[in-house]
Protein backbone atom coordinates (compact mmCIF):
# COMPACT_ATOMS: atom_id res chain seq x y z
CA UNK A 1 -36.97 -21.83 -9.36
CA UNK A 2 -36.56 -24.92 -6.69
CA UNK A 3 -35.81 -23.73 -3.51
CA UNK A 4 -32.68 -25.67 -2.37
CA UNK A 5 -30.42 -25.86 1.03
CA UNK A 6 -26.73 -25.10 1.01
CA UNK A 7 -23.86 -24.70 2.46
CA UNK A 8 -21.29 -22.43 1.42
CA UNK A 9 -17.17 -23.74 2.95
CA UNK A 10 -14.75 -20.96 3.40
CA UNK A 11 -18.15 -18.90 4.05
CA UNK A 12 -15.70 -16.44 6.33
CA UNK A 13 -12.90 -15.12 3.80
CA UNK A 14 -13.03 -13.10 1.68
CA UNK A 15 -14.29 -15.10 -1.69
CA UNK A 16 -16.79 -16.95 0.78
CA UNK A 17 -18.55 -13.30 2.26
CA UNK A 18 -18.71 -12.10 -1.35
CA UNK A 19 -20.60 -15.32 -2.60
CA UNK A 20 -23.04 -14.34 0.99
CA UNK A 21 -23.43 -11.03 -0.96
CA UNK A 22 -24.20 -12.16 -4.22
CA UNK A 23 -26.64 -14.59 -2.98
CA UNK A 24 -28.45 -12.35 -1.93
CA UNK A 25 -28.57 -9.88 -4.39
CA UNK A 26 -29.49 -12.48 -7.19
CA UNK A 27 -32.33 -13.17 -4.56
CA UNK A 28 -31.75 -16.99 -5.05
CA UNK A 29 -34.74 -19.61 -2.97
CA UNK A 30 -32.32 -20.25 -0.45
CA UNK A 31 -34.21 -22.47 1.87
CA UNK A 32 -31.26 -22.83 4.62
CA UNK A 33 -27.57 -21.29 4.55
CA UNK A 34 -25.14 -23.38 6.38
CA UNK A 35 -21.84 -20.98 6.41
CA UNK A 36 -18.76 -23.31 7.31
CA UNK A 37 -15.29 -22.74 7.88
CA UNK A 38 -12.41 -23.55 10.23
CA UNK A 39 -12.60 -24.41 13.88
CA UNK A 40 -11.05 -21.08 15.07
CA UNK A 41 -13.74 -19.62 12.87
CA UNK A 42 -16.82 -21.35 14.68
CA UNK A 43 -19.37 -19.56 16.80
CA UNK A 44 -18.52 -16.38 14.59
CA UNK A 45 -21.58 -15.01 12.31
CA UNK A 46 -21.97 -14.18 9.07
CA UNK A 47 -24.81 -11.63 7.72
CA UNK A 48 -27.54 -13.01 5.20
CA UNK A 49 -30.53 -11.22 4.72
CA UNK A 50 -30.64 -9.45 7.72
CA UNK A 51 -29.58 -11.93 10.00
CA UNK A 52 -26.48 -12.72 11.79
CA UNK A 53 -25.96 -16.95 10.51
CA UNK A 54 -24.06 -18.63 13.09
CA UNK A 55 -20.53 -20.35 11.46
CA UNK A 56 -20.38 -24.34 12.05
CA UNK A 57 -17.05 -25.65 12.35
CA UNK A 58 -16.43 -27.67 8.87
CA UNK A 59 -16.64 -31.47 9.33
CA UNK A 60 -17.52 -34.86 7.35
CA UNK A 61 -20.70 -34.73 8.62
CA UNK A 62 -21.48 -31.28 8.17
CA UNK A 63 -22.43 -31.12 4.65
CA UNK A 64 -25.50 -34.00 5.67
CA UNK A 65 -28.99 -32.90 3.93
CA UNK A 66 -27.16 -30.19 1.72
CA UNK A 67 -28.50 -29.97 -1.98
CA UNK A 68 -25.54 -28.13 -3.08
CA UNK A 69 -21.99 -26.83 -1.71
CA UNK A 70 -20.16 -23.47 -2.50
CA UNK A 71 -16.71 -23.72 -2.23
CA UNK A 72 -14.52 -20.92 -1.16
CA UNK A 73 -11.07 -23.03 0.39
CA UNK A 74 -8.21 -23.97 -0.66
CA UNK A 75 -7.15 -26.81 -3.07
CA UNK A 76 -6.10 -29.18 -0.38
CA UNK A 77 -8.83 -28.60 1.67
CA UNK A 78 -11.47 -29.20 -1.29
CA UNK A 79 -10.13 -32.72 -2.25
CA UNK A 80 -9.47 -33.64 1.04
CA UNK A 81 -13.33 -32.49 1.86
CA UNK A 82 -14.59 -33.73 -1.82
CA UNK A 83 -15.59 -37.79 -0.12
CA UNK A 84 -17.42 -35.89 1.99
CA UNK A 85 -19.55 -33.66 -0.12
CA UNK A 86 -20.10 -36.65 -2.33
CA UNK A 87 -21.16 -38.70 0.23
CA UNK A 88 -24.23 -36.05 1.50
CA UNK A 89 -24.97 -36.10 -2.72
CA UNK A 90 -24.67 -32.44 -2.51
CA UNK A 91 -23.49 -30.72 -6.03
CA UNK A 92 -20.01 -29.44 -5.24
CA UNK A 93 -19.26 -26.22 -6.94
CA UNK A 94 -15.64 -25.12 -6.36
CA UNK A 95 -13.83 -22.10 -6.78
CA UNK A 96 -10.21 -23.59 -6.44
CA UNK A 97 -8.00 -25.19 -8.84
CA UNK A 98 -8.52 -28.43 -7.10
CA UNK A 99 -10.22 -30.28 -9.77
CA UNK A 100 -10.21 -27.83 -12.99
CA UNK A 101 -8.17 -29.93 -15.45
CA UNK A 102 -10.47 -33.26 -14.80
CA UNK A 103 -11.91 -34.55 -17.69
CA UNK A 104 -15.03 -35.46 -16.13
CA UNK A 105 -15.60 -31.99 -14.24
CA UNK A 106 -17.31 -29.10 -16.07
CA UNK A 107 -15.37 -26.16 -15.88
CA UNK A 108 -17.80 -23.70 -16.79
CA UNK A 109 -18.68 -20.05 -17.08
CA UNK A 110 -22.33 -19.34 -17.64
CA UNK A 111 -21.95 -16.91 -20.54
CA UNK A 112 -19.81 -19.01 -22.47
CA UNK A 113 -20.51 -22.87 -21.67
CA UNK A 114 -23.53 -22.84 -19.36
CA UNK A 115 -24.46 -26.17 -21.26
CA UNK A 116 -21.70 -27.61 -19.30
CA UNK A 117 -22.72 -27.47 -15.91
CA UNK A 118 -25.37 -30.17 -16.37
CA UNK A 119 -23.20 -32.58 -17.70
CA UNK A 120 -21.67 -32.93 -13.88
CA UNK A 121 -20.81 -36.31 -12.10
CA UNK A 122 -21.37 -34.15 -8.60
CA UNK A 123 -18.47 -31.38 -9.32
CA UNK A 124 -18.53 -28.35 -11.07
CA UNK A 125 -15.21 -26.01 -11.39
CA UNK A 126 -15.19 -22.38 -11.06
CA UNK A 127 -11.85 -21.50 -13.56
CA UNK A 128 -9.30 -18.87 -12.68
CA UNK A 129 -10.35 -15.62 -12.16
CA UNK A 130 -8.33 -13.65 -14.77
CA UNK A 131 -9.18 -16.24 -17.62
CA UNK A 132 -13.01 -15.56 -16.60
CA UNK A 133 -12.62 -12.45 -17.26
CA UNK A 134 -10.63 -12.56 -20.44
CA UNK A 135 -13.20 -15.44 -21.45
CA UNK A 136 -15.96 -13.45 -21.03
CA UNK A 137 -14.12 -10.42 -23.33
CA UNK A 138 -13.20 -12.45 -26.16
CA UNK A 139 -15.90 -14.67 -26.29
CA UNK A 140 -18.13 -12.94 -28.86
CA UNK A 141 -15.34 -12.90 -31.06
CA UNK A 142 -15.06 -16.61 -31.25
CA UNK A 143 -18.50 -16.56 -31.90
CA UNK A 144 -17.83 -14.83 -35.24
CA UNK A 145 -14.57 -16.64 -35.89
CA UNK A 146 -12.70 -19.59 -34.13
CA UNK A 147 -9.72 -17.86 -32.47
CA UNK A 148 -6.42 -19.64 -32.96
CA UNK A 149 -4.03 -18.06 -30.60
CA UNK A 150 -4.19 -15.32 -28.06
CA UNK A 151 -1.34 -13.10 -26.70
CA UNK A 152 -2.33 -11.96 -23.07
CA UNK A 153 -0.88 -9.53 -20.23
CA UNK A 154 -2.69 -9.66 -16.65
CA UNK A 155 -2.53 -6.43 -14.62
CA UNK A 156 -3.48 -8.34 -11.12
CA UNK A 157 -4.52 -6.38 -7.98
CA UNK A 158 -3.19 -7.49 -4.65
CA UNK A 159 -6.56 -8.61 -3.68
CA UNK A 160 -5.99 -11.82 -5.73
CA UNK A 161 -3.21 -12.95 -2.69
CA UNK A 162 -6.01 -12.50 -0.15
CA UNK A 163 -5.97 -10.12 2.87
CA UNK A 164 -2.32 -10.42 3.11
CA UNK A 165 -1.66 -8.99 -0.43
CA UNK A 166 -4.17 -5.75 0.40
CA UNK A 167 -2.37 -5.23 4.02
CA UNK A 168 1.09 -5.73 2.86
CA UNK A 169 -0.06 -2.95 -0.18
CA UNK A 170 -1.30 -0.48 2.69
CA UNK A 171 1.60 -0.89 4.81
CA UNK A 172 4.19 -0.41 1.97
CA UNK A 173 2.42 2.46 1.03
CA UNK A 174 2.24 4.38 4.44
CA UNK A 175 5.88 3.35 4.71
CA UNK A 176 7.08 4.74 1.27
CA UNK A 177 4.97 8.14 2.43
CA UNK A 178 7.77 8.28 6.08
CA UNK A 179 10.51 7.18 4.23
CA UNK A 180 10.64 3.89 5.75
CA UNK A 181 11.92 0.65 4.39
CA UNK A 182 9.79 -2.02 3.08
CA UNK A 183 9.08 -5.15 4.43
CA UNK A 184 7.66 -7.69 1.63
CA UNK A 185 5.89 -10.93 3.05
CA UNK A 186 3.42 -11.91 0.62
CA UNK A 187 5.02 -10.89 -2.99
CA UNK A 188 8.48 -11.63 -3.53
CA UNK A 189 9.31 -7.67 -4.01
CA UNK A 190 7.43 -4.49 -2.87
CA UNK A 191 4.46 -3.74 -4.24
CA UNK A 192 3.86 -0.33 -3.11
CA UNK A 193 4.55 1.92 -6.47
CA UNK A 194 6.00 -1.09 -8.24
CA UNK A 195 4.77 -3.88 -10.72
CA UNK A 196 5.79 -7.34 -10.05
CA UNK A 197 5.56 -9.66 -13.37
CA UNK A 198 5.57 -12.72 -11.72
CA UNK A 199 2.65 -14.93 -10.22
CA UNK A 200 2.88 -18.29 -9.39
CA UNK A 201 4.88 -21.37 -9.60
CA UNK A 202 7.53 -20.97 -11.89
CA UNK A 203 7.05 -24.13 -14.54
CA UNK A 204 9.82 -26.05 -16.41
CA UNK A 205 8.82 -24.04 -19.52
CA UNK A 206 9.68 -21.25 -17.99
CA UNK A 207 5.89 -19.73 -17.44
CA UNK A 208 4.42 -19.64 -14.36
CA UNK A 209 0.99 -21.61 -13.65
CA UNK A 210 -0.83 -19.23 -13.37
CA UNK A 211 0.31 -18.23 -16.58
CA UNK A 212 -0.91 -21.20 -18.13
CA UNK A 213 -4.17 -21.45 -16.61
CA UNK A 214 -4.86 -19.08 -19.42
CA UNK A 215 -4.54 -21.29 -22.34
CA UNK A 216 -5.35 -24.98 -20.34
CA UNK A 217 -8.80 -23.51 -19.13
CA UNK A 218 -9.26 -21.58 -21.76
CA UNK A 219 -9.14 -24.33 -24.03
CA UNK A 220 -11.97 -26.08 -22.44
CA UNK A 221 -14.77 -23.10 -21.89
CA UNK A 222 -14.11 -22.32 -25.50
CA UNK A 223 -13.99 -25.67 -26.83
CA UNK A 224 -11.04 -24.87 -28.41
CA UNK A 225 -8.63 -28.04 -27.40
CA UNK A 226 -5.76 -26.63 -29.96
CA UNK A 227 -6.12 -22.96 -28.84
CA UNK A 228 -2.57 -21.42 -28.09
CA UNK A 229 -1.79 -18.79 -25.58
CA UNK A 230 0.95 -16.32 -24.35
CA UNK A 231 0.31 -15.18 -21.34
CA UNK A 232 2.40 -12.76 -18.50
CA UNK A 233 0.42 -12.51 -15.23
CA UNK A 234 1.91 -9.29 -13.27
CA UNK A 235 1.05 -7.93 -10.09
CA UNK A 236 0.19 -4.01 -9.65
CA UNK A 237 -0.81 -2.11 -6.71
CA UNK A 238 -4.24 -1.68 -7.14
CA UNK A 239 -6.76 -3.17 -4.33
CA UNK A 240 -8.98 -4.48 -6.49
CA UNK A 241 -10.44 -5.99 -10.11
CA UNK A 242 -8.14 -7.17 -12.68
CA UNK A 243 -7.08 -5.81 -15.81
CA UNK A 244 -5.99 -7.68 -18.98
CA UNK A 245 -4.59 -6.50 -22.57
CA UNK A 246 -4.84 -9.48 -25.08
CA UNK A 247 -4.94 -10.06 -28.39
CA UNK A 248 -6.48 -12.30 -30.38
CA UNK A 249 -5.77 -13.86 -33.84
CA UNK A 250 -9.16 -15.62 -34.95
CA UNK A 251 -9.15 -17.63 -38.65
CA UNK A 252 -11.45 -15.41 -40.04
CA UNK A 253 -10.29 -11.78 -40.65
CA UNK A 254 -12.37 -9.16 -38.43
CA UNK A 255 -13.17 -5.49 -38.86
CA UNK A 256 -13.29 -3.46 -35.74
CA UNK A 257 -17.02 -2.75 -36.05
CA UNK A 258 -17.56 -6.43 -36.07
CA UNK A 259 -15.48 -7.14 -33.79
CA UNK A 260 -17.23 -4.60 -31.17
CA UNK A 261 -20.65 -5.04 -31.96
CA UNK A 262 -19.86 -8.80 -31.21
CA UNK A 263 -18.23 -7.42 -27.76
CA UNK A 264 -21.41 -4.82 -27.15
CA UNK A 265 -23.73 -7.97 -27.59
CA UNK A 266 -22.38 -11.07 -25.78
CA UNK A 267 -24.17 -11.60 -22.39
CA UNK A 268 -22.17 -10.21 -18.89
CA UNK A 269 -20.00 -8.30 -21.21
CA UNK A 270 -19.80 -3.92 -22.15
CA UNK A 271 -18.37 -2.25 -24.39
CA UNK A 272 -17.06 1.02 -23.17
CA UNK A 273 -17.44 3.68 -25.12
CA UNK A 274 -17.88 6.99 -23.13
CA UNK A 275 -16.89 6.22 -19.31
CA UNK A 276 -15.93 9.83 -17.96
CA UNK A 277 -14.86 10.82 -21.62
CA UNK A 278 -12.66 7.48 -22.03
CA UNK A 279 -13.69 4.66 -24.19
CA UNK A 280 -11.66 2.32 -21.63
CA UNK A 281 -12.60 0.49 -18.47
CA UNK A 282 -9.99 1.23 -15.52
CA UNK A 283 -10.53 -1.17 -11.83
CA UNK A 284 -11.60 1.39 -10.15
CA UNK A 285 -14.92 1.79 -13.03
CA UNK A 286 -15.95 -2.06 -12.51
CA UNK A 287 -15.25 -2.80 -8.80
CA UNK A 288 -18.44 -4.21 -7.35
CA UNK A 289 -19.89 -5.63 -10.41
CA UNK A 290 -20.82 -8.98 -12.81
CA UNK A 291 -20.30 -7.37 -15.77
CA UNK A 292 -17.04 -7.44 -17.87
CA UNK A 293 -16.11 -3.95 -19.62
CA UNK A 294 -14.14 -3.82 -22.76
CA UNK A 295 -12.30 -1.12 -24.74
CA UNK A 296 -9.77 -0.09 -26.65
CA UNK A 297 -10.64 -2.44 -29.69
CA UNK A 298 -8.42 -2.09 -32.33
CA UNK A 299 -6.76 -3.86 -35.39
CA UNK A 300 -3.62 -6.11 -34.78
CA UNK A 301 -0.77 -4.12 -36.63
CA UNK A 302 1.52 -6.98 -37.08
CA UNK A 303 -1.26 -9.49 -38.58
CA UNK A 304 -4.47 -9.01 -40.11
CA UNK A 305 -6.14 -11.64 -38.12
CA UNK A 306 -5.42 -9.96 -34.95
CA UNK A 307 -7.66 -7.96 -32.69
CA UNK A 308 -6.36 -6.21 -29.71
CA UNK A 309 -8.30 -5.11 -26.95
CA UNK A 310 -8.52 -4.09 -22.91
CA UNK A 311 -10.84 -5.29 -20.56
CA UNK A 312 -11.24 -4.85 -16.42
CA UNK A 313 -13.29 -7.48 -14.55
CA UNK A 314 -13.64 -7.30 -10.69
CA UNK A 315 -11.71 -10.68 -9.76
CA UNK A 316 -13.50 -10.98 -6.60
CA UNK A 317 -17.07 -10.67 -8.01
CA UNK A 318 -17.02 -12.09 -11.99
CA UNK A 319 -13.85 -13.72 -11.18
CA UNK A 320 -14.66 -15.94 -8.23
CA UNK A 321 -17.89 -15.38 -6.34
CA UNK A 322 -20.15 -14.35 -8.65
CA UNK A 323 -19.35 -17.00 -11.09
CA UNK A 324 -19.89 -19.84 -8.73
CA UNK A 325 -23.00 -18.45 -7.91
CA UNK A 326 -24.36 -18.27 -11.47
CA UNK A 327 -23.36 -21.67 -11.84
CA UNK A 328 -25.53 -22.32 -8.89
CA UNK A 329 -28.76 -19.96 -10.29
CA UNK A 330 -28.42 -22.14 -13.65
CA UNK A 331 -28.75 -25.49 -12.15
CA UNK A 332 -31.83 -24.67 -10.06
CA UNK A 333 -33.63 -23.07 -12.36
C-alpha cells in the first residue's frame, strides 16, 4: 500500500474526528495529516497516533502537495472549496451531498460498488448515511435477485443533526425529569420521549429529501436506475446509530433461508442471530462499529416477492466516516 499525504477539511467536528479515528485504526500509510477547518478553529489540535496535529486554518492554498482530501463540511463549503482541491490534483472524497447526483462522480460504497471509485474525474461521493446502511443490508439480496421496489422507515438518532441535536436531546431530557418546559432549537418539536417523522426539506411531492436520497442514491450504488422507493425518515431520541425497517420486493421469489444466508455472507454486513437472546440488532449493539447488523428476516405477507427485515448501522462510523475512509484504503491499495 502507497503511502500518501492528506488532508482531512472539517477535521474538528464531529464526522471529521471520527474519520482521525478510523484512520488510524485501519492503520492506513499516512505519510502527513493536514487537519483543516475554520479560522476560529486554527491553532487547536487534533490527536493522531499519539500526537497532538496542529489545525491549519482552511484556505485555497492549503490543500498544495495533498494526494488526497477527506471531506467532512458542509455542501456549500465543499463546492465552494472543490476549484481548489482540483487545482492541488488531490482526489476529493466528500461526505456531503454536494456533488452526489453528478453523473460523472462515483458515488460509491466499497461493499457494493467499490469498482466505482476508480472511474473518478478527481471526486468521489460518500452517499447518505441511512441509505449506506440500508445498502449495505439489502445488498446480498440483489445479488440473488434484482430488487424492484423497496418500502423503507428510518429510525434516526439525534446525532445525525450534529452536536446540537445530542445537546438539545440531553437538555429536554433533564428538563422532562424537573418538570420543566421544553425548549426545541434544532428539531421542529421535542425530542425528548417523542418521535419526530420528519427530516428534511419538505419536496413538492410531498417527501422530504432526505427521504428521497433513499431511492436517487440508491439507484446508482445498486445499478438499479428504475429501482422505486418509499421511504419515511423519523427522528427518535437515541444518541446514536441508525435504525431502518425496509422491505424489499426483488423479481425473483426468495425463501427466508436464502434470503439470510445471502445477508450472513455479503462483506461489512451480520446477521444477528443470538445478540443477548434476541435475533435483532438495537443502536446501542452496533455503536462504534463498520459492520452493518441485520435481523428480523422474514417473508412479506402482502406479496410473495417481498422480504422484510431490520437492520442498525452506526451513522457516524459506516454511515459517514468510515465509509469515506474505505473509499480512501481502496484507492491506495
Amino acid at each position: 500500500m502507497q503511502r500518501f499525504d492528506l488532508a482531512v477539511l472539517g477535521a474538528t467536528g464531529a464526522v471529521g474526528r471520527e474519520m482521525l479515528r478510523v484512520l488510524e485504526e485501519y492503520d492506513l500509510p499516512v505519510r502527513r495529516l493536514l487537519p483543516l477547518a475554520s479560522a476560529r478553529s486554527a491553532g487547536s489540535t487534533v490527536p493522531f497516533r499519539g500526537e497532538n496535529i496542529p489545525v491549519q486554518a482552511v484556505t485555497e492554498k492549503a490543500f498544495s502537495g495533498m494526494d488526497f482530501v477527506l471531506g467532512a463540511v458542509s455542501s456549500g463549503l465543499s463546492r465552494e472549496l472543490l476549484p481548489a482541491i482540483r487545482a492541488s490534483n488531490a482526489v476529493y472524497i466528500d461526505n456531503s451531498s454536494a456533488f452526489r447526483m453528478e453523473d460523472d462522480v462515483p458515488l460509491v460504497v466499497p461493499e457494493i460498488n467499490g469498482d466505482d471509485a476508480f472511474s473518478h474525474h478527481g471526486v468521489i461521493a460518500n452517499p447518505n448515511c441511512s441509505t449506506i446502511i440500508t445498502m449495505v443490508a439489502v445488498a446480498g439480496l440483489c445479488a440473488l435477485s434484482p430488487i424492484v421496489s423497496m418500502n423503507a422507515c428510518t429510525y434516526q438518532a439525534v446525532s445525525g443533526a450534529g452536536q446540537g441535536g445530542l445537546t438539545e436531546l440531553k437538555e429536554q431530557t433533564l428538563a422532562l425529569a424537573k418538570g420543566e418546559a421544553l425548549s426545541s432549537k434544532v428539531f421542529p418539536a421535542p425530542i425528548a420521549c417523542n418521535v419526530i417523522p420528519h427530516i428534511g426539506e419538505r419536496l413538492e411531492n410531498g417527501y422530504t429529501a432526505e427521504e428521497m436520497k433513499m431511492q436517487n442514491e440508491g439507484r446508482r450504488i445498486l445499478h438499479l436506475p428504475r429501482l422505486n422507493v418509499t421511504c419515511t425518515c423519523v427522528r427518535v431520541p437515541v444518541m446514536r446509530s441508525h435504525s431502518i425497517a425496509v422491505t424489499v420486493r426483488t423479481e425473483d421469489v426468495l425463501s427466508v433461508r436464502a434470503a439470510e444466508a445471502a445477508i450472513r455472507s455479503f462483506p461489512g454486513c451480520a446477521l444477528a442471530q443470538d445478540i443477548d437472546g434476541r435475533d435483532y440488532p438495537t443502536p446501542l449493539d452496533v455503536s462504534g462499529g463498520d459492520t452493518v447488523w441485520v435481523g428480523r428476516v422474514r417473508k412479506d405477507l402482502t406479496d410473495p416477492h417481498g422480504i422484510s427485515l431490520w437492520c442498525c448501522g452506526d451513522q457516524l462510523r459506516k454511515g459517514a466516516a468510515a465509509n469515506a475512509v474505505q473509499i480512501l484504503r481502496l484507492l491506495t491499495k
